[in-house]
Protein backbone atom coordinates (compact mmCIF):
# COMPACT_ATOMS: atom_id res chain seq x y z
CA UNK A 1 0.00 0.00 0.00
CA UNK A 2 3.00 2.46 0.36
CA UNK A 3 4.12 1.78 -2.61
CA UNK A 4 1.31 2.45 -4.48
CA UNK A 5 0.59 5.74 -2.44
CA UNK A 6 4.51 6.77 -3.52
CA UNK A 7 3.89 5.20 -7.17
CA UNK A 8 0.47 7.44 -7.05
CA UNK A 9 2.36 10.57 -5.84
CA UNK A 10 5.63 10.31 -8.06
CA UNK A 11 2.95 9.93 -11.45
CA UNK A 12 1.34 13.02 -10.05
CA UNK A 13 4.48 14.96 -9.71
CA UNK A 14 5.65 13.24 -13.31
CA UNK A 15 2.17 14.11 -15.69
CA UNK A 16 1.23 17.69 -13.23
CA UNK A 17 1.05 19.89 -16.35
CA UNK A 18 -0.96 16.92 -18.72
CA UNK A 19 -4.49 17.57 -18.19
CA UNK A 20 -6.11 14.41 -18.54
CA UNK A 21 -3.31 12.53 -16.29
CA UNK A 22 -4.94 11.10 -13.27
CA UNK A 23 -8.49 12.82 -14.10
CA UNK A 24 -10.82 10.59 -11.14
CA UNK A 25 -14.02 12.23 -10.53
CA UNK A 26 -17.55 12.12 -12.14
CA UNK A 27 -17.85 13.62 -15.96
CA UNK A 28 -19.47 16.59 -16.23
CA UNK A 29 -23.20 17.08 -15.45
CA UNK A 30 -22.81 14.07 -13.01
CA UNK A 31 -22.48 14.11 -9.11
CA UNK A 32 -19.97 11.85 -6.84
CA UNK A 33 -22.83 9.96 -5.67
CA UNK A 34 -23.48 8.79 -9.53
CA UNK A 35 -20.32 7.76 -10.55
CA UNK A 36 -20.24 5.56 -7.18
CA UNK A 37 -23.05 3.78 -8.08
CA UNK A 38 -22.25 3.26 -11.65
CA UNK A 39 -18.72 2.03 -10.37
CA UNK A 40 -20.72 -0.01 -7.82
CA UNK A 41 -22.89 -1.86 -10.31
CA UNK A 42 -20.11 -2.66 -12.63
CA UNK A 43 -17.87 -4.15 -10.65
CA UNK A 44 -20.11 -6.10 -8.57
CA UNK A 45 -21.65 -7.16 -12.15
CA UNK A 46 -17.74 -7.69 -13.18
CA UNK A 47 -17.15 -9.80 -10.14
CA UNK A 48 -20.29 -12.21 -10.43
CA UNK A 49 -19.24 -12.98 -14.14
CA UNK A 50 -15.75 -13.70 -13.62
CA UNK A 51 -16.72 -15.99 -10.10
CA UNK A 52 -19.13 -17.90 -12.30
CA UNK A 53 -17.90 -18.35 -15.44
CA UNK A 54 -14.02 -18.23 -14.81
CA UNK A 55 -13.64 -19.79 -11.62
CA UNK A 56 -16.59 -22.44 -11.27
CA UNK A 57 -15.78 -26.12 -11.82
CA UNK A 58 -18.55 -26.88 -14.41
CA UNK A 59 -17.57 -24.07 -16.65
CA UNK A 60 -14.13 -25.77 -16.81
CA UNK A 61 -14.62 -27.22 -20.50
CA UNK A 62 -15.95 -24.25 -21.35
CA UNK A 63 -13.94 -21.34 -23.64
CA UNK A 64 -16.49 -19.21 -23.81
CA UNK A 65 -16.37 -17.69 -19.94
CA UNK A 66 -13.22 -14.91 -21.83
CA UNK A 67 -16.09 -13.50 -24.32
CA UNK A 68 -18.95 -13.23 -21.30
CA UNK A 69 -15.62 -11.45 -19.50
CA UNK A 70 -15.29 -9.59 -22.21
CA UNK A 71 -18.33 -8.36 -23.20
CA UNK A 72 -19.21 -7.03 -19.56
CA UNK A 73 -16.11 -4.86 -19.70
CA UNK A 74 -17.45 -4.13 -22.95
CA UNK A 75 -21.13 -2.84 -21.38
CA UNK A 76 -19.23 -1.39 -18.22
CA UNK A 77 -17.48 0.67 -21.21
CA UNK A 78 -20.57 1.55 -22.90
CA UNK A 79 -22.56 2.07 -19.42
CA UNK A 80 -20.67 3.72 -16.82
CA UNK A 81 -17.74 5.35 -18.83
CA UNK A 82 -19.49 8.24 -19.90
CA UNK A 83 -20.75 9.13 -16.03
CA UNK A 84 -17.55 8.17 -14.09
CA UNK A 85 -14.70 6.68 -16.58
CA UNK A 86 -15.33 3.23 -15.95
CA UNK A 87 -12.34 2.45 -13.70
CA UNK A 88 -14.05 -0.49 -12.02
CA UNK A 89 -11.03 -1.13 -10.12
CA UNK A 90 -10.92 1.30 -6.83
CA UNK A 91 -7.05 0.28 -6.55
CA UNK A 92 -6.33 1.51 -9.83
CA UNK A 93 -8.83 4.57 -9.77
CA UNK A 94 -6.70 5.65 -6.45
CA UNK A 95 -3.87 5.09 -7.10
């Protein structure tokens, strides 16, 4: 965890003057509130696919549980990216 606060602090210092570098927040005309639900739903909605698709036993014959992966990053894209940049990940959206 300290080293992804330092990691976090020394991209900050790094891409300062880049205006897009680091951007978390809600897009404009949205509130915090609705890009923590949208982040909320996804992930949750992530989560469940990859737990039963990925990592159940009777989907272990199965190829198909990378395009079901797939296609809910896909709709997390389409869905929540315009409201709060569809991170999805609050590691990575912190830093």
């Amino acid at each position: 965890t300290l080293a992804g606060a330092l990691a976090g602090i020394l991209a900050r210092a790094i891409f300062k003057s880049s205006e897009f570098a680091l951007a978390l927040g809600p897009a404009d005309g949205f509130e915090w509130w609705q890009a923590g639900v949208c982040e909320l739903v996804y992930t949750f909605m992530l989560c469940f696919v990859v737990l039963n698709t990925a990592c159940a036993a009777a989907n272990a014959s199965s190829q198909f549980y990378g395009l079901s992966i797939g296609l809910v990053i896909v709709a997390g894209a389409f869905g929540a990216g315009a409201v709060s940049g569809g991170c999805f990940n609050p590691a990575v959206a912190f830093g």
